[in-house]
Protein backbone atom coordinates (compact mmCIF):
# COMPACT_ATOMS: atom_id res chain seq x y z
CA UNK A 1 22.20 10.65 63.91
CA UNK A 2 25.57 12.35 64.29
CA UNK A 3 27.09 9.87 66.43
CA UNK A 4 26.38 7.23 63.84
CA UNK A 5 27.28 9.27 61.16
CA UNK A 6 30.56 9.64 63.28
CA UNK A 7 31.44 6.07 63.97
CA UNK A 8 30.54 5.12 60.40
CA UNK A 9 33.46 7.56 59.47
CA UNK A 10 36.05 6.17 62.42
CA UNK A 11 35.15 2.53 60.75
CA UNK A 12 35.66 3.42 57.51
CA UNK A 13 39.00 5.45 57.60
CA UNK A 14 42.02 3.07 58.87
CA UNK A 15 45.29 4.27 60.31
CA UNK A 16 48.77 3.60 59.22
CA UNK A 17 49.52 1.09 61.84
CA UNK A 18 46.38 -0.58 61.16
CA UNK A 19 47.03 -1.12 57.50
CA UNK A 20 50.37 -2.38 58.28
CA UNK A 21 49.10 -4.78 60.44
CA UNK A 22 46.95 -6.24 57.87
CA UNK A 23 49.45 -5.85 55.29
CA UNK A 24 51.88 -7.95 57.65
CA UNK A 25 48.32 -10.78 58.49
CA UNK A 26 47.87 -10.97 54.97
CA UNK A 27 44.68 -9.72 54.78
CA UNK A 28 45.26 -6.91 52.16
CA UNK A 29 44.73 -8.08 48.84
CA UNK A 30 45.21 -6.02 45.45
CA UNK A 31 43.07 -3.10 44.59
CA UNK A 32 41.74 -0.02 46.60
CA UNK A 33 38.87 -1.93 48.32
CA UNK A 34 39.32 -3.78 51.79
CA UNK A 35 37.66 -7.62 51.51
CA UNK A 36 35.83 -8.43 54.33
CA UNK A 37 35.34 -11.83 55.11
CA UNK A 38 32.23 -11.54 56.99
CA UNK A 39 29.07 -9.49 55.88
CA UNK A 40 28.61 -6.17 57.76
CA UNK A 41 25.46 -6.30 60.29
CA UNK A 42 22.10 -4.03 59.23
CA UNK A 43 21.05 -1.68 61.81
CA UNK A 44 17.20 -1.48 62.72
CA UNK A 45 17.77 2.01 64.82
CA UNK A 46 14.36 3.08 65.22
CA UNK A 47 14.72 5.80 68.07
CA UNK A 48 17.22 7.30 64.99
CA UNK A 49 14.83 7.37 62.81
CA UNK A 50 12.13 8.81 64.91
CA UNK A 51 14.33 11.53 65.80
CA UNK A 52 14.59 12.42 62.59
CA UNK A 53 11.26 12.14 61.61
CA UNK A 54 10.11 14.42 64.28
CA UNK A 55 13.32 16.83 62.85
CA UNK A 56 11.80 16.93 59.49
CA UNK A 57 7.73 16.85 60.60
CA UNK A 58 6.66 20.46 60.27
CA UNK A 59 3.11 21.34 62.03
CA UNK A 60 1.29 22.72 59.42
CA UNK A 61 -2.24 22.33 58.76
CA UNK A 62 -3.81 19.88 56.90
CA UNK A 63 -4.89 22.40 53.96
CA UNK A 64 -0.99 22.95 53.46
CA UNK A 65 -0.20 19.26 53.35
CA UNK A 66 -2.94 17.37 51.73
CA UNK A 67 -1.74 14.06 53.03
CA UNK A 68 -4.14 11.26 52.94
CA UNK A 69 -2.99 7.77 54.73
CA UNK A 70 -5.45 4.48 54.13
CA UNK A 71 -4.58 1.10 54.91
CA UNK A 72 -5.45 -1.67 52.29
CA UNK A 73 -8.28 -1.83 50.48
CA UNK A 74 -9.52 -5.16 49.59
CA UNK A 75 -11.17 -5.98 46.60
CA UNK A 76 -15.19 -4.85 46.73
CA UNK A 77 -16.25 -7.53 43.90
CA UNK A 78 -15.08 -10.75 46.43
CA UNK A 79 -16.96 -11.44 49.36
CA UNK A 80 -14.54 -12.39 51.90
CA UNK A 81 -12.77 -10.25 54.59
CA UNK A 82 -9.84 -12.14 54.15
CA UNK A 83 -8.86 -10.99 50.80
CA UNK A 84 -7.09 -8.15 52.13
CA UNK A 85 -4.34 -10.31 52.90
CA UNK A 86 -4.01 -12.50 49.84
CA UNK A 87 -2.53 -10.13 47.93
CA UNK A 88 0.67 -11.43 46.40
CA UNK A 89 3.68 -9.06 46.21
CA UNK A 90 5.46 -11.23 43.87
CA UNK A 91 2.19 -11.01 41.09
CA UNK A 92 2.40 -7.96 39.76
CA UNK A 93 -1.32 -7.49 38.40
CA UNK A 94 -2.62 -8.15 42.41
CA UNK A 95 0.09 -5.35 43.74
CA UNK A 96 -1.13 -2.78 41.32
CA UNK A 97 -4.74 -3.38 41.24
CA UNK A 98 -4.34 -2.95 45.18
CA UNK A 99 -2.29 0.83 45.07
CA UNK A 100 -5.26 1.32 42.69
CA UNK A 101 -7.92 0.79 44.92
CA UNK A 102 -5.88 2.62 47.77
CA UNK A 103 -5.59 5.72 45.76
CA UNK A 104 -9.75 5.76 45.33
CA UNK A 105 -9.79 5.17 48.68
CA UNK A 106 -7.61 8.16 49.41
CA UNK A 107 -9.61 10.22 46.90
CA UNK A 108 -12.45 9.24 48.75
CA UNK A 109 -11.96 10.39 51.94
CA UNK A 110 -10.07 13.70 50.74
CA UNK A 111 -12.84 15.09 48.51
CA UNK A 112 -15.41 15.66 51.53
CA UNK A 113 -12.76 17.51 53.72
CA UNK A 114 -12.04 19.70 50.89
CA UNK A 115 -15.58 20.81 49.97
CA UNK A 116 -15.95 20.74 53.90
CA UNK A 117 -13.21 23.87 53.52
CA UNK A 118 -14.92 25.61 50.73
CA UNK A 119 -11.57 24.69 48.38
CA UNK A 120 -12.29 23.78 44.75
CA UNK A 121 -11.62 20.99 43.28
CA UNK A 122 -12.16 21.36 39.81
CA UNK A 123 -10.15 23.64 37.29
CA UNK A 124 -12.73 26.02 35.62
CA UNK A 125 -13.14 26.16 31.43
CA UNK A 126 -10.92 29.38 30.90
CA UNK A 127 -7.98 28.51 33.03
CA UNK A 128 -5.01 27.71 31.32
CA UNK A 129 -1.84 26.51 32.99
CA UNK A 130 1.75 27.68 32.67
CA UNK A 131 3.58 24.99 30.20
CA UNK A 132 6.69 23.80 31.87
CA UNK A 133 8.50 24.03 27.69
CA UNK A 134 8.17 26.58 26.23
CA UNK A 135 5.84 27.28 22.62
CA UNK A 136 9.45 27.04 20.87
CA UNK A 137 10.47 23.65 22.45
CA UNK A 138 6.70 22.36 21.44
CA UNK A 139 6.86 23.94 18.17
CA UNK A 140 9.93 21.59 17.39
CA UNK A 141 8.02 18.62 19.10
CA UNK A 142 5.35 19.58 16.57
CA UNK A 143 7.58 19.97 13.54
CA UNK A 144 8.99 16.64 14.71
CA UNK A 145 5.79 14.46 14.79
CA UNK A 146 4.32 15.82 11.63
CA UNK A 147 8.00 14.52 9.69
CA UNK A 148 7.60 11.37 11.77
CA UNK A 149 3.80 10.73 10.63
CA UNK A 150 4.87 12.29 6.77
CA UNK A 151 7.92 9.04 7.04
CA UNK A 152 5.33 6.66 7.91
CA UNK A 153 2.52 7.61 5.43
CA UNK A 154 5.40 7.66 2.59
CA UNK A 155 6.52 4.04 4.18
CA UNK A 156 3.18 2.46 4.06
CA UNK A 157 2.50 4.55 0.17
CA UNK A 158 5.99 2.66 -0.33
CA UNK A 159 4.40 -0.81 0.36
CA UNK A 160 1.38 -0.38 -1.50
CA UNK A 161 3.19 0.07 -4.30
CA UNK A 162 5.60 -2.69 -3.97
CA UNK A 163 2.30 -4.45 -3.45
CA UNK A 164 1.02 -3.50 -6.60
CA UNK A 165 4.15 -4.04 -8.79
CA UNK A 166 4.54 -7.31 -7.31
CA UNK A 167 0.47 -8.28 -7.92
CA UNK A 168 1.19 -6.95 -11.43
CA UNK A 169 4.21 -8.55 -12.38
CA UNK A 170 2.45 -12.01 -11.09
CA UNK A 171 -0.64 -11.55 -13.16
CA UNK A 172 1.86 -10.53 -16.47
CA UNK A 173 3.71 -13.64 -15.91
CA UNK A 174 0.25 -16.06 -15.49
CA UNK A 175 -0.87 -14.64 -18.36
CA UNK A 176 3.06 -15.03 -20.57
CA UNK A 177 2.85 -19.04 -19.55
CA UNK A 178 -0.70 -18.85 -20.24
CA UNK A 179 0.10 -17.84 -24.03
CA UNK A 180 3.33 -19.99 -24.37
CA UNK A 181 1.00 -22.95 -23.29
CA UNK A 182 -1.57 -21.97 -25.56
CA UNK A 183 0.74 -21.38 -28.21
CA UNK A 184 2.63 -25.25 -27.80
CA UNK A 185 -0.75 -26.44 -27.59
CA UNK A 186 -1.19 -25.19 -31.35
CA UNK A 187 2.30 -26.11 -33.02
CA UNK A 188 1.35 -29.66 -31.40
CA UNK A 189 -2.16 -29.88 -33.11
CA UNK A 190 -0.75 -27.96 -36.51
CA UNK A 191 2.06 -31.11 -36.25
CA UNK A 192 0.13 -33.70 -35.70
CA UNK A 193 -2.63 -32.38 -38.65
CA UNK A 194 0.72 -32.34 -40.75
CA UNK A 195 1.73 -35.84 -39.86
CA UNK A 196 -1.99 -36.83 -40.76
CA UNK A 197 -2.34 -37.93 -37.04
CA UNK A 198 -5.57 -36.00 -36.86
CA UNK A 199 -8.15 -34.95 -39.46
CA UNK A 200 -9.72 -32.33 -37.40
CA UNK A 201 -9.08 -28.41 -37.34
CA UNK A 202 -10.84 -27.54 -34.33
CA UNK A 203 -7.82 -26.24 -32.70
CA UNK A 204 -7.72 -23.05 -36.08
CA UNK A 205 -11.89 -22.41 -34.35
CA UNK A 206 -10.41 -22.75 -30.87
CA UNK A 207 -7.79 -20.29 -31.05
CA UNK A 208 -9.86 -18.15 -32.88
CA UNK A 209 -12.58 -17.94 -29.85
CA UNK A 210 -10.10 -17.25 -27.67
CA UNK A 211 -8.68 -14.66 -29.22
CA UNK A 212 -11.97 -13.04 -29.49
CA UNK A 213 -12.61 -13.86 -25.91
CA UNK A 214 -9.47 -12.38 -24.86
CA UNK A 215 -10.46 -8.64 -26.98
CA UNK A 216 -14.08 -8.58 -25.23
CA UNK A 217 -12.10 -9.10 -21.77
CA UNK A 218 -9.69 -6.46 -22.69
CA UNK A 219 -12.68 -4.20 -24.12
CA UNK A 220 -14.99 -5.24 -21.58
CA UNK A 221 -16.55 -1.73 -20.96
CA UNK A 222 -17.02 -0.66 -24.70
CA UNK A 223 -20.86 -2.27 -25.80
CA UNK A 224 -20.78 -3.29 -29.30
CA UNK A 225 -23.99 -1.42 -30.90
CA UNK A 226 -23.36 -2.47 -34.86
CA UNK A 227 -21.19 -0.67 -37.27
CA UNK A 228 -21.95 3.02 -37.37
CA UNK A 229 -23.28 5.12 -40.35
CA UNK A 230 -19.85 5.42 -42.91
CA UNK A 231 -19.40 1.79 -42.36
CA UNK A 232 -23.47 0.85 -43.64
CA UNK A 233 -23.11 3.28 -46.14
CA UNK A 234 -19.70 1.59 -47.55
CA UNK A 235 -21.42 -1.73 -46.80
CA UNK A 236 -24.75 -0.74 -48.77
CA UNK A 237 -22.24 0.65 -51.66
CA UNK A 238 -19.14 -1.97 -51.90
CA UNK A 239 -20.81 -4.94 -50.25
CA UNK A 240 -18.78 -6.95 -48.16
CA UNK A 241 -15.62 -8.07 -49.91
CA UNK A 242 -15.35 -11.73 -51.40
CA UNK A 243 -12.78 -12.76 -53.98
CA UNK A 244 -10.92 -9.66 -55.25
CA UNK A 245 -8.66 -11.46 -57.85
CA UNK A 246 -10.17 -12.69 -61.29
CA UNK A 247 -13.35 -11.26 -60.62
CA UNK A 248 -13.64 -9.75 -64.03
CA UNK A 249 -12.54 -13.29 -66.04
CA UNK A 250 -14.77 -14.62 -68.82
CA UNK A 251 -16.77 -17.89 -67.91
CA UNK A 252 -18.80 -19.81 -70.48
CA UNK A 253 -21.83 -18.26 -69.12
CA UNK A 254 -20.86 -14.72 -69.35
CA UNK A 255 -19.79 -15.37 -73.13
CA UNK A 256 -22.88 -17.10 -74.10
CA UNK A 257 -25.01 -13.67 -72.48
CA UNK A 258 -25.27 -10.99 -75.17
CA UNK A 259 -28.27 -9.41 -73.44
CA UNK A 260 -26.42 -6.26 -72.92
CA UNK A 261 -25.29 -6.25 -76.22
CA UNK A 262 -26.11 -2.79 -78.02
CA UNK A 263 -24.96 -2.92 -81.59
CA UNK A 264 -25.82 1.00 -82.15
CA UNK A 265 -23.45 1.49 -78.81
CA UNK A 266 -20.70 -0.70 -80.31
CA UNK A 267 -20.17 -0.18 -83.80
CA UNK A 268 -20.13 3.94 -83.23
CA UNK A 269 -23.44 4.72 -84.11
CA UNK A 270 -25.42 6.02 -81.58
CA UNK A 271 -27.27 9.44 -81.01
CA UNK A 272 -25.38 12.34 -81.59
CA UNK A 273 -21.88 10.28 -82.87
CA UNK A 274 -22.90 9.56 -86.56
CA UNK A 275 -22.39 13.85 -87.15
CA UNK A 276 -19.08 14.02 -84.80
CA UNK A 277 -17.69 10.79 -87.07
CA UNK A 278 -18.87 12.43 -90.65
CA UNK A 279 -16.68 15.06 -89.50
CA UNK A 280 -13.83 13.43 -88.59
CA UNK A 281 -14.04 11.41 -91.02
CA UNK A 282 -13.53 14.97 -93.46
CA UNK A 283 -11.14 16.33 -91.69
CA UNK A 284 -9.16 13.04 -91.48
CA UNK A 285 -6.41 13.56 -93.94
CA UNK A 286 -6.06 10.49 -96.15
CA UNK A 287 -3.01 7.81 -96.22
CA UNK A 288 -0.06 7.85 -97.93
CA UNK A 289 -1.07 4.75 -100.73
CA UNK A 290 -4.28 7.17 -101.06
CA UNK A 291 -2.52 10.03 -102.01
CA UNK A 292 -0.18 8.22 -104.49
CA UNK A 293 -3.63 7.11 -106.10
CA UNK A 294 -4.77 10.34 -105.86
CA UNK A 295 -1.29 11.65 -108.12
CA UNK A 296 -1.79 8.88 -110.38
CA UNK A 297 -5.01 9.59 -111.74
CA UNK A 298 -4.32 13.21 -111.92
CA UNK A 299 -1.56 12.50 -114.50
């Protein structure tokens, strides 16, 4: 009200004399704000707030207002009446469960009066409402989401790839202190064969199955079908390699074996190179000690 309003003011704003007065009591105390030693007293003034209430209450109809008041609902699912009461300010899952149930209740009793005045209460398919942004403003939301989204997708690329390298790098370095093992394994065998500590070379047919083992794993999608055509046909016409070096030496055997001895072949006389010999053998001019002899008897 005004005359509250009023004395609130009067209280609040302090005279000259006053404030020497408490300057001179010692009550004053440094800053702008007055201590008071004893808390101020709350007003309850109903008939002020009535007044007011009437002041503000306009008397419209109810179409114009929509207001809806329900009192606590209790909770359909228990049984007893006293449940409207045991709800616990203090929990906060009981408080707003209850303003839930008050709001259906609300709903409840306002649909009926408003089909009771013809008003709709659904918005039809083709109405479209007035957006309080405008397509611009949106149109940078919508920019704005798509970079956020592009971030995260590149983020979470990011980490699959960190993934990846770091899977990778873990298998390359089982598979490094697989080989150094594999490989002091060997120089320990090779040693002790050297020593004469073992007799045995199983370790030369072990590493040798392994290696092959370790080509069909790398080649496991290729399916071996058997050498192809050119290598057969090189097969069929070279054979298959063996000793290369002194394969052409004489043995005792191949010394004693004259069956492919042709004397004809060897000593020149064949078909067809008795004529081509006659004839060198004419047109072969003779040797110097011939000639001389030749002189000599002509004198």
């Amino acid at each position: 009200s005004d005359s509250g309003s009023d004395s609130g003011s009067e209280d609040s704003s302090l005279s000259d004399s006053e404030l020497q007065e408490a300057f001179s009591r010692g009550a004053l105390k440094p800053g702008l704000n007055v201590v008071l030693e004893e808390r101020p007293k709350r007003r309850n003034d109903a008939d002020g707030l009535k007044q007011c209430l009437s002041e503000l209450k306009q008397q419209l109809a109810w179409v114009e207002r929509l207001d809806v008041t329900s009192g606590q609902v209790g909770d359909p699912a228990s049984q007893s009446a006293s449940n409207k009461d045991a709800v616990d300010p203090e929990n906060d899952f009981q408080r707003e469960m209850s303003f839930y149930r008050q709001a259906q209740a609300a709903v409840l009793e306002a649909l009926p009066r408003l089909r009771k005045l013809q008003i709709p209460t659904r918005r039809p398919d083709d109405y479209f409402a007035e957006m309080a942004k405008s397509d611009q403003q949106m149109q940078k939301i919508r920019q704005k989401l798509k970079s956020k989204q592009e971030a995260m997708e590149r983020s979470e690329r990011a980490k699959q790839l960190r993934a990846m390298r770091k899977y990778g790098k873990k298998v390359q370095t089982e598979i490094l202190q697989r080989r150094q093992k594999e490989k002091k394994n060997m120089l320990n065998a090779v040693k002790k064969y050297q020593k004469g500590l073992s007799d045995k070379l199983d370790f030369l047919d072990e590493e040798q199955t392994s290696s092959q083992g370790n080509k069909k794993g790398s080649a496991s999608q290729r399916i071996k079908k058997g050498p192809n055509a050119k290598r057969r046909y090189k097969n069929q016409k070279f054979g298959f390699g063996g000793k290369k070096k002194g394969s052409k030496w004489n043995t005792k055997e191949s010394f004693n074996d004259v069956s492919s001895f042709r004397s004809k072949v060897a000593h020149n006389k064949g078909p067809g190179k008795s004529g081509k010999g006659g004839k060198k053998a004419l047109n072969k001019r003779p040797g110097k000690r011939a000639r001389q002899k030749m002189k000599s008897r002509a004198r």
